[in-house]
C-alpha atoms as a PDB file:
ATOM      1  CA  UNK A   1      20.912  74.596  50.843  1.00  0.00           C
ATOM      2  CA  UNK A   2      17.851  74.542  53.119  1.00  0.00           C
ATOM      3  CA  UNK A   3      17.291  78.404  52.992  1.00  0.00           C
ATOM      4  CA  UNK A   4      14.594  78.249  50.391  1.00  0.00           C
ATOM      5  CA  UNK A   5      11.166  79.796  50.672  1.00  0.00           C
ATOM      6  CA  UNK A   6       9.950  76.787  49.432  1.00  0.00           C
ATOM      7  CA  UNK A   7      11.586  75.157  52.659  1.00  0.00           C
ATOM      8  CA  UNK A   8      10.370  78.087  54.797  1.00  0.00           C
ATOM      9  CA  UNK A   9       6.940  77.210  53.644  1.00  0.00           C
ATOM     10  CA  UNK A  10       6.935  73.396  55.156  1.00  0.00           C
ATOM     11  CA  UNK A  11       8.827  74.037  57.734  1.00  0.00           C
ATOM     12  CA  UNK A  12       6.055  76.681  58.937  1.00  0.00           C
ATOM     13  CA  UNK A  13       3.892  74.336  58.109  1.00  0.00           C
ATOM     14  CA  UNK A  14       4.952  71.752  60.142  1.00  0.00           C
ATOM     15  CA  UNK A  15       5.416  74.679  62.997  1.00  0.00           C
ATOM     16  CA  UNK A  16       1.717  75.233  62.849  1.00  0.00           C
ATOM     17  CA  UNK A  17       0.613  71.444  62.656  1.00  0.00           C
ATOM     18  CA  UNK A  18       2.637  70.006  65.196  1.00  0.00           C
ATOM     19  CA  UNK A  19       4.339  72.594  67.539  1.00  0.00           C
ATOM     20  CA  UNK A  20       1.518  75.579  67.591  1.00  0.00           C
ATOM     21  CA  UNK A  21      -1.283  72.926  68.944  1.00  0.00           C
ATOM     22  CA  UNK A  22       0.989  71.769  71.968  1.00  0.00           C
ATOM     23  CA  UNK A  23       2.662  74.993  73.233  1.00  0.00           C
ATOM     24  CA  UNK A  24      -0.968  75.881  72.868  1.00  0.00           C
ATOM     25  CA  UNK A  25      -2.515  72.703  74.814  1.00  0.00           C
ATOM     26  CA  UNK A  26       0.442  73.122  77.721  1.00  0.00           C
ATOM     27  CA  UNK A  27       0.024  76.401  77.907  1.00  0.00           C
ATOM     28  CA  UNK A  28      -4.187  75.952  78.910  1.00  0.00           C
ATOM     29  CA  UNK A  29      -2.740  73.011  81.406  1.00  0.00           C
ATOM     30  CA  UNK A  30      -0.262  75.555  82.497  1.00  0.00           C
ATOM     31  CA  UNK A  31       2.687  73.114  82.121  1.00  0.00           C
ATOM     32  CA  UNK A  32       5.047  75.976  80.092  1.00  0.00           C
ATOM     33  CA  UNK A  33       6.925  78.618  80.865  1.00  0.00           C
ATOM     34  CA  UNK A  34       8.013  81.298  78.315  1.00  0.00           C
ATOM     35  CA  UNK A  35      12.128  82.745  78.847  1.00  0.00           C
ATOM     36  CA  UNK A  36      12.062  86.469  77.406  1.00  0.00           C
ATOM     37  CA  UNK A  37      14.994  85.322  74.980  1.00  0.00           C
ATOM     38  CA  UNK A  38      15.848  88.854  74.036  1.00  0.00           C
ATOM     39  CA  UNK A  39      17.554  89.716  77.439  1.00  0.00           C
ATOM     40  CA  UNK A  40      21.222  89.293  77.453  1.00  0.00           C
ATOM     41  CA  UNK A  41      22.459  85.768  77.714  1.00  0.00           C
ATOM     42  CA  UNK A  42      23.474  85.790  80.994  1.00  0.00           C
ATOM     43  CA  UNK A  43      20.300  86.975  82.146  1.00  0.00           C
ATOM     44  CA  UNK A  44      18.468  84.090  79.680  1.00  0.00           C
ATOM     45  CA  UNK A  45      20.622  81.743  81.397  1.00  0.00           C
ATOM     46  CA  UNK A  46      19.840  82.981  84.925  1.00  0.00           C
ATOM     47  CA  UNK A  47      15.857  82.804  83.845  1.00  0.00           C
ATOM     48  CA  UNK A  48      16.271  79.275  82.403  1.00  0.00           C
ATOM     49  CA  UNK A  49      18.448  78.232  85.378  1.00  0.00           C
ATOM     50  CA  UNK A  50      15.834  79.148  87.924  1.00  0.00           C
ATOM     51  CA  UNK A  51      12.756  78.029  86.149  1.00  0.00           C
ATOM     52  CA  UNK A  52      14.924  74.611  85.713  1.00  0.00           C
ATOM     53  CA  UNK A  53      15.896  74.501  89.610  1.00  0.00           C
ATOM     54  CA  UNK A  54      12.716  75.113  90.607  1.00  0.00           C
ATOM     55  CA  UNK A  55      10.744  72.249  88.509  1.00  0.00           C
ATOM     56  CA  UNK A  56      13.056  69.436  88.048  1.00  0.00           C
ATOM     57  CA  UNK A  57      16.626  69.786  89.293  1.00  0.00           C
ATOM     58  CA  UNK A  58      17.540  69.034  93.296  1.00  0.00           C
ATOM     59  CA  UNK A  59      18.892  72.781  94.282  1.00  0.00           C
ATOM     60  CA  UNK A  60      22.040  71.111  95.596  1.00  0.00           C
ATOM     61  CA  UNK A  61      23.154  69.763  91.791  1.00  0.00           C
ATOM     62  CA  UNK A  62      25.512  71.684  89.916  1.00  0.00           C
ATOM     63  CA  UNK A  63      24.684  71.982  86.248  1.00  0.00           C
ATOM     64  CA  UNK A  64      27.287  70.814  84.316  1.00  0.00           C
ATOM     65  CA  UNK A  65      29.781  73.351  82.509  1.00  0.00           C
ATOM     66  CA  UNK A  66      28.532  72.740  79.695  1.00  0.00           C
ATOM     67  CA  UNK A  67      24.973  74.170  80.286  1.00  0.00           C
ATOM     68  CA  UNK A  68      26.862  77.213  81.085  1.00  0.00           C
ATOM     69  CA  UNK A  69      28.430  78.552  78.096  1.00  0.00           C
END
C-alpha cells in the first residue's frame, strides 16, 4: 500500500524539491496558468479547453472524445 505517512513524507518531499521550484520559476517567466479545479467539471473543462485553444491548439481542431469525458 502506498498510503503511508512515511510515503506522504517523500513524496512531499520530492513535491518541494522538484515541482515547487518550477511552478515557481514559470510562474516569474509567466509561462503557467492556474485552472480553479474546484468549479464543476464542466466548467474545469471549459477553462482548460480555452486556455489550451488559445496557446497551442489550431481553433479549427476538434479535441478528441476522449479529452472530453
Amino acid at each position: 500500500m502506498d498510503d503511508t505517512p512515511e510515503i506522504h513524507a517523500v513524496r512531499l518531499k520530492e513535491y518541494e524539491t522538484y515541482v515547487a521550484p518550477m511552478v515557481q520559476k514559470l510562474r516569474i517567466e509567466d509561462r503557467i496558468t492556474e485552472v480553479n479545479g474546484m468549479k464543476p467539471i464542466e466548467a474545469v473543462f471549459a477553462d482548460m479547453e480555452s486556455i489550451v485553444r488559445a496557446n497551442i491548439l489550431d481553433p479549427e481542431v476538434r479535441l478528441p472524445a476522449m479529452a472530453r469525458r
